[in-house]
Protein backbone atom coordinates (compact mmCIF):
# COMPACT_ATOMS: atom_id res chain seq x y z
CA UNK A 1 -28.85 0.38 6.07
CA UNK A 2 -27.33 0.34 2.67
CA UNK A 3 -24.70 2.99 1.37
CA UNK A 4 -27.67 5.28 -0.91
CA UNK A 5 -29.86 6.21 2.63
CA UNK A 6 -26.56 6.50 4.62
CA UNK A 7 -24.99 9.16 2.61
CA UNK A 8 -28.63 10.96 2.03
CA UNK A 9 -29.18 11.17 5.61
CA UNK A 10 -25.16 12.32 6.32
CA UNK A 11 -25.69 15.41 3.58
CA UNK A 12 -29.25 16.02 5.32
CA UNK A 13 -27.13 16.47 8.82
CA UNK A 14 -24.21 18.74 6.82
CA UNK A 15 -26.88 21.05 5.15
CA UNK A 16 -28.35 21.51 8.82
CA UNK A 17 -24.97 22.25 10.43
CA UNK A 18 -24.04 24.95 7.76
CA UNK A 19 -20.28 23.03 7.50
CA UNK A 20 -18.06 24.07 4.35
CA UNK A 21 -15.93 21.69 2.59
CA UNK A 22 -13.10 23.66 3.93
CA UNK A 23 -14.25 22.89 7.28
CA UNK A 24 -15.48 19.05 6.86
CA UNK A 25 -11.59 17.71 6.11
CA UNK A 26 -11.00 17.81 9.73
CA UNK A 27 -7.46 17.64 10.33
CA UNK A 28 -6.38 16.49 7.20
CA UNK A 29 -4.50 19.39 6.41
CA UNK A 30 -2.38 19.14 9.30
CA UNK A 31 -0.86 15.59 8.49
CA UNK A 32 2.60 15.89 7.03
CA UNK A 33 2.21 11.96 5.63
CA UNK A 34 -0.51 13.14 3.88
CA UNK A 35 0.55 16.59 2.16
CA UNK A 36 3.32 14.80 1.35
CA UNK A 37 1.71 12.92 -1.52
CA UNK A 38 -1.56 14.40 -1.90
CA UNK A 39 -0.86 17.94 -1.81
CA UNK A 40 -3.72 19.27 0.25
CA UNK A 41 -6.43 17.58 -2.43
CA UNK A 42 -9.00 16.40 0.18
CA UNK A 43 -12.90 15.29 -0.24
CA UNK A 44 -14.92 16.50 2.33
CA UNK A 45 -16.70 13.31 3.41
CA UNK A 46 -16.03 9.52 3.51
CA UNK A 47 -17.98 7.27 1.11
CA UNK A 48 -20.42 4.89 2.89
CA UNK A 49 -20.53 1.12 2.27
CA UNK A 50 -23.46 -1.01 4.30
CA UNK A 51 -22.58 -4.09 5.90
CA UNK A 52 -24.55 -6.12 2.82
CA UNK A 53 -22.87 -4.13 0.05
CA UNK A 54 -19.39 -4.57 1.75
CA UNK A 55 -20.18 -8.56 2.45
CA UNK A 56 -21.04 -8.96 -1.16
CA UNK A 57 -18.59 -7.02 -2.40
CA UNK A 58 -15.79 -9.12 -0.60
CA UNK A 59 -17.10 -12.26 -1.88
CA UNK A 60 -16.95 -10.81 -5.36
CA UNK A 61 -13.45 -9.77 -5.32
CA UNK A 62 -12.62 -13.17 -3.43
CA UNK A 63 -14.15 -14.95 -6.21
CA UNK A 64 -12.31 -12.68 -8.98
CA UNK A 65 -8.85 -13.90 -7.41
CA UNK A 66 -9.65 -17.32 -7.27
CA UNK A 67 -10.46 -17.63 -10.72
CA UNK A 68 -7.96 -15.50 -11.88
CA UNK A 69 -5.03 -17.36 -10.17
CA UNK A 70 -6.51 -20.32 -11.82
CA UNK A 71 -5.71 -19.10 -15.12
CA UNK A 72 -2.34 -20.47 -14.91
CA UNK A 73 -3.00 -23.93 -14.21
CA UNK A 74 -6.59 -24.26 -15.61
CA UNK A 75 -5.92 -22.51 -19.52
CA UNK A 76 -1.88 -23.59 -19.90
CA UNK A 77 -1.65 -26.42 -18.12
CA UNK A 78 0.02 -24.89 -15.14
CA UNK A 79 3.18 -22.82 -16.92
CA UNK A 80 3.19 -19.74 -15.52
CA UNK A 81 5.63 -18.23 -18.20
CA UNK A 82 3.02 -19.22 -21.32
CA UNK A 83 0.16 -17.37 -19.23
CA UNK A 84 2.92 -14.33 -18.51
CA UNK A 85 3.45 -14.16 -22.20
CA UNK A 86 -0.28 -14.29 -23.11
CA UNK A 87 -1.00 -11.73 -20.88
CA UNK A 88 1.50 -8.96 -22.59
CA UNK A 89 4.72 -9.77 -20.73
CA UNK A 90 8.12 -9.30 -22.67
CA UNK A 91 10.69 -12.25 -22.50
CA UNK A 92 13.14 -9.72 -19.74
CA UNK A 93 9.62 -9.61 -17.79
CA UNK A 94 9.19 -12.59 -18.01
CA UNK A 95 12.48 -14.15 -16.85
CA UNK A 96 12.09 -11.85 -13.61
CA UNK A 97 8.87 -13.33 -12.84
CA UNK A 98 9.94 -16.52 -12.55
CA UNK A 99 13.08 -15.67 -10.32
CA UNK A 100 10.97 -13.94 -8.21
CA UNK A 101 8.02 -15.86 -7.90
CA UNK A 102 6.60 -16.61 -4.54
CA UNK A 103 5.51 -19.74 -2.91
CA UNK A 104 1.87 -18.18 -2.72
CA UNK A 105 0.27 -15.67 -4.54
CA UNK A 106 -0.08 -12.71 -2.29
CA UNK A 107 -3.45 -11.58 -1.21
CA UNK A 108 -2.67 -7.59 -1.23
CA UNK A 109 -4.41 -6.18 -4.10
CA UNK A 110 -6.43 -3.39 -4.56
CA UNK A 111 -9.36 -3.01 -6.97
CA UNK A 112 -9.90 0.14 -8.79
CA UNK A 113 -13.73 0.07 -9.45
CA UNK A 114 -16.47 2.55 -10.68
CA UNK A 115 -20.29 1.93 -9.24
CA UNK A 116 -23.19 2.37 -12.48
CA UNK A 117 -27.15 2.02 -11.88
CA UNK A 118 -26.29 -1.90 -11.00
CA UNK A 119 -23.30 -1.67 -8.53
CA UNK A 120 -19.60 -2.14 -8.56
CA UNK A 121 -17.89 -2.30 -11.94
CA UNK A 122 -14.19 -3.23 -12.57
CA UNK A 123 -11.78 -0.93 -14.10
CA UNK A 124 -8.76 -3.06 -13.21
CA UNK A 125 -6.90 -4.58 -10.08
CA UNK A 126 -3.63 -4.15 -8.78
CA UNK A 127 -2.03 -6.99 -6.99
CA UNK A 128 1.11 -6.03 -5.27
CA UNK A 129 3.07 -4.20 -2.84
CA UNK A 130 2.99 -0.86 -5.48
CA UNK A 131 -0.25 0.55 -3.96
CA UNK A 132 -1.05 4.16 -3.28
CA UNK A 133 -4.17 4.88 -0.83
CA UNK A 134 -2.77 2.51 2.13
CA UNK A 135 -2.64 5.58 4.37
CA UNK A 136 -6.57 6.20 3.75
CA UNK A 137 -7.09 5.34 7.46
CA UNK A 138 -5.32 8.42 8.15
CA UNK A 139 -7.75 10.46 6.21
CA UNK A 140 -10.43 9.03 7.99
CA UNK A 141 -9.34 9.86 11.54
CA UNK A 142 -8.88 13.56 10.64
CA UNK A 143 -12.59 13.52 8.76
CA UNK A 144 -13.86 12.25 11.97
CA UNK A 145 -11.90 15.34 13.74
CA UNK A 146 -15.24 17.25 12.55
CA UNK A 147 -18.10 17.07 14.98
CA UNK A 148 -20.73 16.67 11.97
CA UNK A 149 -19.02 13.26 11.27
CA UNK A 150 -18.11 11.84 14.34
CA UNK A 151 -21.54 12.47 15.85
CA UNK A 152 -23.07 11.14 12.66
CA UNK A 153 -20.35 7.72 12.43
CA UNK A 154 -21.48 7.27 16.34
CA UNK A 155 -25.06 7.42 15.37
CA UNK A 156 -24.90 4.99 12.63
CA UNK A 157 -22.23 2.22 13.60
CA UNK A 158 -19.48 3.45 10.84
CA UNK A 159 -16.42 2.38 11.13
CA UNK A 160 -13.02 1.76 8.95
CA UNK A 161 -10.28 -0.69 7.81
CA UNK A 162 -6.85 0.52 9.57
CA UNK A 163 -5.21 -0.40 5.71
CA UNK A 164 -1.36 0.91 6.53
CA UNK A 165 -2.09 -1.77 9.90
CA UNK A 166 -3.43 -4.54 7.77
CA UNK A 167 -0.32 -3.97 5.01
CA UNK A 168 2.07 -4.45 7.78
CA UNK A 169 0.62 -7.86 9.01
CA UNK A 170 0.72 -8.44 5.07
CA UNK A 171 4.48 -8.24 5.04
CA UNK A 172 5.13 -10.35 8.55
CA UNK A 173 2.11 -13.27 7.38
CA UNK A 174 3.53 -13.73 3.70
CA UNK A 175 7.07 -13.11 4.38
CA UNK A 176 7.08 -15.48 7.71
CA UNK A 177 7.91 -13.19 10.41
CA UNK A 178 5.97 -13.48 13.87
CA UNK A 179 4.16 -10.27 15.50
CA UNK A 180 7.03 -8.18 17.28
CA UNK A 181 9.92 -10.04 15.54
CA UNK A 182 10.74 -6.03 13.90
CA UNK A 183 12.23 -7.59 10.75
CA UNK A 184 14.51 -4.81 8.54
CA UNK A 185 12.49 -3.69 5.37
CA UNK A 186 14.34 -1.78 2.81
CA UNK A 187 11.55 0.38 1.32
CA UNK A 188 12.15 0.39 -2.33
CA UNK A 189 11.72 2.20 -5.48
CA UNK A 190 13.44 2.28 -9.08
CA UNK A 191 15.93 5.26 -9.10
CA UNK A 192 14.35 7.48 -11.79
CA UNK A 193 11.09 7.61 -9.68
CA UNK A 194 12.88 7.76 -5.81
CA UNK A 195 13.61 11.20 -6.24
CA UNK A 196 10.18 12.21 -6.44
CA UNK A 197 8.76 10.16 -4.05
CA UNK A 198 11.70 10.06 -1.48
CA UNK A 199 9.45 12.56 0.63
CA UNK A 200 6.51 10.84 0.95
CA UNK A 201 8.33 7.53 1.18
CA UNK A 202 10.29 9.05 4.26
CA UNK A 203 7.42 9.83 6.04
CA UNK A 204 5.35 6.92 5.64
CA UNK A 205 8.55 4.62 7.20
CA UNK A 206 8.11 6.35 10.08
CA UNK A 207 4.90 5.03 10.53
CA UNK A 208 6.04 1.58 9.12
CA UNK A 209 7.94 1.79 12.11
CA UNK A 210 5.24 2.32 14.67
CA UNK A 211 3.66 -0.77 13.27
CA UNK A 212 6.36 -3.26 13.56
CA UNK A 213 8.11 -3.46 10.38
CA UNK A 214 11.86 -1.35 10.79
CA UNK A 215 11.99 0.43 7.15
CA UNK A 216 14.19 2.44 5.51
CA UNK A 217 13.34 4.01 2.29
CA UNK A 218 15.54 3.57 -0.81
CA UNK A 219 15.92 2.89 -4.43
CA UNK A 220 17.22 -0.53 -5.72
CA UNK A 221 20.59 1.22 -6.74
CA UNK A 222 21.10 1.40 -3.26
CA UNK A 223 21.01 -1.67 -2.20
CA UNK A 224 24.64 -4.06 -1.83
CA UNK A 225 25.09 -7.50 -1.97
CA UNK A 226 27.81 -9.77 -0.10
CA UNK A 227 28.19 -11.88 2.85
CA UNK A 228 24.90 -13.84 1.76
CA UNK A 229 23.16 -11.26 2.70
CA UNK A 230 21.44 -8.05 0.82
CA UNK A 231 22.74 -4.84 2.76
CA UNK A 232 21.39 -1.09 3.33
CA UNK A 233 23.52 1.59 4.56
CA UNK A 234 25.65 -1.54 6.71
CA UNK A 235 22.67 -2.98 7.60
CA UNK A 236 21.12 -6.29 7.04
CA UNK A 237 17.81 -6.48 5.17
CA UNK A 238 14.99 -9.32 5.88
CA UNK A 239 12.43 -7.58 3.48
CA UNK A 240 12.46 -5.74 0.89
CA UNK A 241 9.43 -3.86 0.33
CA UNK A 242 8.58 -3.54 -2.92
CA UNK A 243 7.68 0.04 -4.65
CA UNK A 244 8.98 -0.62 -8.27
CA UNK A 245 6.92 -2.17 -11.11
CA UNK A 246 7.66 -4.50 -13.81
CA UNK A 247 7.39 -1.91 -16.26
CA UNK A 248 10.28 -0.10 -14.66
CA UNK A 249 12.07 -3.29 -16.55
CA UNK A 250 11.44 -1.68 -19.67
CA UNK A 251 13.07 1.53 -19.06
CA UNK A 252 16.39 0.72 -20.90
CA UNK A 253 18.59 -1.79 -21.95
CA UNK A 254 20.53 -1.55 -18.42
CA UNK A 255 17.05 -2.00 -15.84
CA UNK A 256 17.27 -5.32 -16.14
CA UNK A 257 20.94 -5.65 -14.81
CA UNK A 258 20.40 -3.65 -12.21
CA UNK A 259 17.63 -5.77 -10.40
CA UNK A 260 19.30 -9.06 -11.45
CA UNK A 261 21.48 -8.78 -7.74
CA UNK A 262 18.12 -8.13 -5.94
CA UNK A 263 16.34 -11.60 -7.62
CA UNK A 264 19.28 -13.97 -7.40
CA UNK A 265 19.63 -13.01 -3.52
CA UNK A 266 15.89 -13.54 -2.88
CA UNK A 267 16.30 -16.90 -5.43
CA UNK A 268 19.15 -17.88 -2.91
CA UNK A 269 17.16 -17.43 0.21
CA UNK A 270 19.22 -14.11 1.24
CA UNK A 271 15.84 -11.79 1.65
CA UNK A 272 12.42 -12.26 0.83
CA UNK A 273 10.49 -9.69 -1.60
CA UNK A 274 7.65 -8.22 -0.48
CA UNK A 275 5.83 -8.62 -3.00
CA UNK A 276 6.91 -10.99 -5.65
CA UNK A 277 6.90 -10.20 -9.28
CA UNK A 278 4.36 -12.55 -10.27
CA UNK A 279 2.01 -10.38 -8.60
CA UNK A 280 2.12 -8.56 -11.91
CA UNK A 281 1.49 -11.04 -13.91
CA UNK A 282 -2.52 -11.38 -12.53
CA UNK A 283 -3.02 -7.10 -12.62
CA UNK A 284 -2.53 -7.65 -16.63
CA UNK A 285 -6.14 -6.31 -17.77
CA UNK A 286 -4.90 -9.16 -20.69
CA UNK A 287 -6.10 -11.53 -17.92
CA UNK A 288 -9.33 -9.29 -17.19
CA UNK A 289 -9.85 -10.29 -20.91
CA UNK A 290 -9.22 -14.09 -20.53
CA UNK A 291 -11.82 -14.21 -17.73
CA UNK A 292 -14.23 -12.16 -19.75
CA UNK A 293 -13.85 -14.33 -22.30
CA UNK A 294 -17.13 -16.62 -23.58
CA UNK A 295 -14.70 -19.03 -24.66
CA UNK A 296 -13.16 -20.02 -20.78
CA UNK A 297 -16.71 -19.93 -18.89
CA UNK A 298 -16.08 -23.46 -18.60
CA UNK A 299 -13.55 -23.49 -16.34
CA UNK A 300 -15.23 -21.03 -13.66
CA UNK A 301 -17.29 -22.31 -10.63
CA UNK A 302 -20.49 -21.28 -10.50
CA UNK A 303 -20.01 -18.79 -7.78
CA UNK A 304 -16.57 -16.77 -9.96
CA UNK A 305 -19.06 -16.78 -12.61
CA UNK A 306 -21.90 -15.29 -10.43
CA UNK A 307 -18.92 -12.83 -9.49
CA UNK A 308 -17.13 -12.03 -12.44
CA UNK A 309 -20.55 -11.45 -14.36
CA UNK A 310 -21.47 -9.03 -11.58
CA UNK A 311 -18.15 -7.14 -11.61
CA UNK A 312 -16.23 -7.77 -14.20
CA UNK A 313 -17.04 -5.94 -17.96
CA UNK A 314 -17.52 -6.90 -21.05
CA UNK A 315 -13.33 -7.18 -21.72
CA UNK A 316 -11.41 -8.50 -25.11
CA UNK A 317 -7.49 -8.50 -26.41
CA UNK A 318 -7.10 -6.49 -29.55
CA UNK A 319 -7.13 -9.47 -31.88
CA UNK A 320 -8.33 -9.42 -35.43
CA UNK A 321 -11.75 -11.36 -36.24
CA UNK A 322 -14.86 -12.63 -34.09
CA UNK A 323 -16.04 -11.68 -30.50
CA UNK A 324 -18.85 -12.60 -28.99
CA UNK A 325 -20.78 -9.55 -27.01
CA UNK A 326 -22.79 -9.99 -23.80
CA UNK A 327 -26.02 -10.41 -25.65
CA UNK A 328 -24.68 -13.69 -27.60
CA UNK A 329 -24.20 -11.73 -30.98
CA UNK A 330 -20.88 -12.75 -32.85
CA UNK A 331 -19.04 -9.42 -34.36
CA UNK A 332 -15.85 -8.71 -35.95
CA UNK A 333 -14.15 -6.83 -33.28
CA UNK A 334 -12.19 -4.35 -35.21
CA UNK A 335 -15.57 -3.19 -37.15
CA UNK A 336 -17.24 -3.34 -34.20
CA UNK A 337 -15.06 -0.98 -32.18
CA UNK A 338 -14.90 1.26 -34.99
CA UNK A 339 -18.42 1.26 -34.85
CA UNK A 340 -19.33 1.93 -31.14
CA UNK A 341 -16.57 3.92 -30.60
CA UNK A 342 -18.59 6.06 -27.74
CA UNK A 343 -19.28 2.95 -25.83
CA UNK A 344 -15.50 1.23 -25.85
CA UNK A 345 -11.90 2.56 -23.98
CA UNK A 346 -8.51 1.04 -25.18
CA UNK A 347 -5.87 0.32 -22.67
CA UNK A 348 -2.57 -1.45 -22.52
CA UNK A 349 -2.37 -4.57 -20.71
CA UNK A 350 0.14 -3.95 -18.34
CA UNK A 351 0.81 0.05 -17.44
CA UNK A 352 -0.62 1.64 -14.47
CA UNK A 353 -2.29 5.16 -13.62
CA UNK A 354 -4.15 5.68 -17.25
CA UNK A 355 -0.93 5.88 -18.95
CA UNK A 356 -1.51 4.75 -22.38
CA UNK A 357 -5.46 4.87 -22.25
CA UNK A 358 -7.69 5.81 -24.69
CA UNK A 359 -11.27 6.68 -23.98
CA UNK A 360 -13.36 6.32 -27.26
CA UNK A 361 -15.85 8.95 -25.74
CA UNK A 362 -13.93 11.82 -25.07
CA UNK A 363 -14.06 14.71 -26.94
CA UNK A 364 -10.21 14.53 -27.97
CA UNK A 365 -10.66 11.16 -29.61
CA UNK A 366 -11.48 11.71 -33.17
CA UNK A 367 -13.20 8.79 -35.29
CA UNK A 368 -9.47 8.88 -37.26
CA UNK A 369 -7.21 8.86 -34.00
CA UNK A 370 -9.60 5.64 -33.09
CA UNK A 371 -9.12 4.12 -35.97
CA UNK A 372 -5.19 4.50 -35.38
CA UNK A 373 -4.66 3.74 -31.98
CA UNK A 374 -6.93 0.59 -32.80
CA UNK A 375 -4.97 -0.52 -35.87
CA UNK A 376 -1.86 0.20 -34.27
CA UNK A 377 -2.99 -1.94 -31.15
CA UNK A 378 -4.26 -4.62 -33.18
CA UNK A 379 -1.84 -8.29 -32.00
CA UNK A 380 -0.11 -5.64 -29.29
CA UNK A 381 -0.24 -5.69 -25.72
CA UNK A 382 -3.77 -4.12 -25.32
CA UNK A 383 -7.63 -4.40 -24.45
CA UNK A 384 -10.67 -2.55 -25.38
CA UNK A 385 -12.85 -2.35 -22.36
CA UNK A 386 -16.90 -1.49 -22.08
CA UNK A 387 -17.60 1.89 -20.94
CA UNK A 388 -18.55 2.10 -17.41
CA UNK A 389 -21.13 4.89 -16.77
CA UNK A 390 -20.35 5.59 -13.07
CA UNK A 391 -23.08 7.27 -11.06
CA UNK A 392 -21.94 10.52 -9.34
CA UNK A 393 -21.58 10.97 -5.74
CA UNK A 394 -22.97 14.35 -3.65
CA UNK A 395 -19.85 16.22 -1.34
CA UNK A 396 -20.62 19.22 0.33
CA UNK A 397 -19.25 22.49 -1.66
CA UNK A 398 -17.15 25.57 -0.81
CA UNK A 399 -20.60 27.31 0.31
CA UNK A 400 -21.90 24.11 2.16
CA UNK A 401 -24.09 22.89 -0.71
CA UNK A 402 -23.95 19.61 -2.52
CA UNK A 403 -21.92 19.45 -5.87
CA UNK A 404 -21.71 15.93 -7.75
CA UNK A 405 -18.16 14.03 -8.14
CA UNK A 406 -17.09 11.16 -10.14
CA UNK A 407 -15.42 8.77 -7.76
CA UNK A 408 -13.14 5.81 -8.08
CA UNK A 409 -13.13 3.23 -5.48
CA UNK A 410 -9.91 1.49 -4.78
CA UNK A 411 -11.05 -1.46 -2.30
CA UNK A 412 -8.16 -3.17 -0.64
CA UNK A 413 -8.07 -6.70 -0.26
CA UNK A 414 -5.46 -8.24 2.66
CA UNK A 415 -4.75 -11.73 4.48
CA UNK A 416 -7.76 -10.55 6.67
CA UNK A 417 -9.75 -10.09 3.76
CA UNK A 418 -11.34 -6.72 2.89
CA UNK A 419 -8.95 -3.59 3.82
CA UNK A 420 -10.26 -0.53 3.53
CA UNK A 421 -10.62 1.58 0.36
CA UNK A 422 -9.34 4.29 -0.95
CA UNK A 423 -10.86 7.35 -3.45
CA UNK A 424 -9.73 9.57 -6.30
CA UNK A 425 -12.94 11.83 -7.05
CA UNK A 426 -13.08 14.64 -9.96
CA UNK A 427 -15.66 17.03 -10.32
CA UNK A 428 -18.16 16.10 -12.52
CA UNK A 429 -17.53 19.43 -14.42
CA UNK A 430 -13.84 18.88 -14.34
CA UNK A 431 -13.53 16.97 -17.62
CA UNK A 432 -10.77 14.89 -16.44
CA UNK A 433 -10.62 12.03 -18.91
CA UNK A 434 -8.25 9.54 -16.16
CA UNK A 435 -9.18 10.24 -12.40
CA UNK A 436 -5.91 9.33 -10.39
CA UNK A 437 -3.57 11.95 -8.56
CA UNK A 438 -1.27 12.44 -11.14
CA UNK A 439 -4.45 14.31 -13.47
CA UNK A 440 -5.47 16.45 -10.37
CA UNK A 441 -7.94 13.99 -8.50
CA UNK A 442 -8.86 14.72 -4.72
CA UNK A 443 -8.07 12.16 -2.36
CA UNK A 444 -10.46 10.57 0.24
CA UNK A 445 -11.79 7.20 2.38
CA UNK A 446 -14.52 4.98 2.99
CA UNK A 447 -16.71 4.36 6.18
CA UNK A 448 -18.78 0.86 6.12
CA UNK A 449 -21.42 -0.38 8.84
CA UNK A 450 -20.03 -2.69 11.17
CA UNK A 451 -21.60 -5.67 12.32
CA UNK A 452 -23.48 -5.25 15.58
């Protein structure tokens, strides 16, 4: 049973029962991990997945890493600073990507996708430790709290991905640490951005603790370094988990000093990073554009093309001259995206949460601020991106009856391979140009057939 009769039949049981959104978000309410961040913004179901669509959909975002940590070796001839560079990175970014690089690529990510008429559609994917929507497991065990739900899961063979439980193997697997070995993780953030999330970060190492990792959240400013070891309020750290971004680089002239300490310890073997900073380097939507690119189908197997031309859309730097579209027509890009300005979004390469996007449909983007943003863009750090039309999804409303949403899937992958996902829905009324938590989203979780 695939995802459309699943959630037609779930609404068909809600509209019998006479259950209110209010009601349907369980226990949700009562979880002090979630309030924390999400500030009582629940949905009032799960979104379904059947055991084909999640299958296929694993293989597709398998197939989308592969190729993309090809890049590297298979367009510049294996120098990982060149791709870094193409990509958007600044020279400071740069140099702390190759202090902390890794001896694997990690396999945490989590793709942020829409699903049109024809399935799941990329937005962009973020490969790291710096992931919100790891506690979506939570949100599932208090939606099943409701009697509608759980009967209905029972019924059906739905189940979830325990993501905060598959994160924590993450760190022990790719940092080297055996099951039960407890290793000290100093949760970490960049001090502007601590303060706000100290809260939320507090309560969610509690539960790091239940599941083997002993954390500690702090901020890097925190952290001391002598003995040969990196120290945390007099204790030794093994791991330090990783909240800050490589933008937080580019704050001011002094961010870069103050993570130097943190990457020559981990270059000297004192504590491992969970995860690297090359992570970054492959959630550029610069390198969406390189494997969108006509020009580098060579390279790609036949099944990352199979992928990547299911998933992946159409995708191009801002670079003055010739593009090719999907159809085979050769264009001059800048015309072009003056042109079709309805169909087209700009985005930097690197930021995260729709900072510094520009949707060429809204109705605050005038034909002149498009023609700015674009010029301005034009050799920068940036991408224009095909317009995803995402179908809406049905949630039961305050009185019990269906109103649409526009959701955002954010499908973990882990070591084990798919992890869960997580969702940011707006009303389709709302207007909301971005959907993540910071522009008022609601937060929910995914159910998927499991295999008999």
């Amino acid at each position: 049973m695939e995802r459309d009769r699943i959630t037609a039949e779930y609404l068909d049981e809600v509209r019998r029962s006479g259950a209110t959104a209010a009601e349907l978000i369980g226990t949700q309410p009562d979880s002090e991990l979630l309030n924390a961040y999400y500030q009582g913004r629940y949905l009032s179901r799960p979104l379904f997945l059947g055991a084909d669509e999640r299958a296929r959909l694993e293989t597709d975002l398998d197939n989308l890493r592969s190729a993309l940590l090809s890049l590297p070796d298979r367009l510049y001839g294996g120098d990982l600073a060149a791709f870094a560079r193409a990509v958007g990175m600044t020279d400071v970014q740069v140099s702390a990507i190759m202090r902390s690089r890794g001896d694997t690529t990690t396999r945490q990510a989590r793709a942020d996708l829409y699903r049109d008429t024809n399935g799941f559609r990329l937005l962009e994917l973020n490969m790291g430790s710096a992931l919100a929507g790891i506690d979506s497991a939570d949100m599932c065990r208090a939606l099943l709290a409701h009697p509608v739900l759980a009967k209905f899961a029972a019924e059906h063979g739905l189940g979830y991905v325990d993501t905060m439980r598959e994160v924590a193997n993450n760190f022990l697997v790719e940092c080297g640490y055996p099951p039960g070995s407890y290793p000290m993780v100093a949760f970490t953030d960049w001090p502007s951005s601590y303060e706000t999330l100290a809260p939320y970060m507090h309560q969610f190492a509690v539960r790091w603790r239940e599941l083997g990792l002993d954390a500690h959240p702090c901020h890097v400013g925190e952290l001391e370094f002598h003995g040969g070891r990196v120290w945390l309020r007099g204790r030794a750290v093994d791991i330090i988990g990783r909240l800050f971004m490589i933008e937080d680089l580019l704050e001011s002239s002094e961010a870069p000093g103050l993570l130097d300490p943190l990457l020559d310890a981990a270059a000297r073997g004192e504590v491992r990073i969970f995860t690297p900073l090359d992570a970054a380097v492959f959630s550029s939507k610069g390198a969406l554009a390189m494997l969108s690119d006509e020009n580098h189908r060579g390279v790609f197997t036949a099944d990352e093309l199979d992928s990547l031309d299911r998933i992946l859309p159409w995708t191009r730097m801002v670079r003055p001259g010739p593009v090719v579209l999907e159809d085979g027509r050769r264009v001059d890009l800048l015309k072009y995206a003056l042109d079709h300005q309805d169909d087209l979004a700009l985005k930097p390469t690197l930021l995260h949460g729709g900072h510094g996007v520009l949707l060429g449909w809204h109705e605050t983007t005038s034909p002149r601020l498009w023609h700015e943003r674009l010029t301005e863009a034009m050799d920068g750090p940036y991408v224009i991106q095909r317009r995803i039309r995402p179908v809406p999804e049905l949630f039961a409303g305050d009185d019990g009856e269906p109103v649409p949403w526009i959701p955002v899937w954010g499908v973990f992958t882990v070591v084990n391979g798919y992890g869960g996902a997580f969702i940011r829905a707006t009303r389709v009324d709302s207007d909301i140009a971005v959907i993540n938590m910071g522009s008022g989203a609601f937060a929910g979780c995914s159910m998927h057939v499991t295999p008999d």
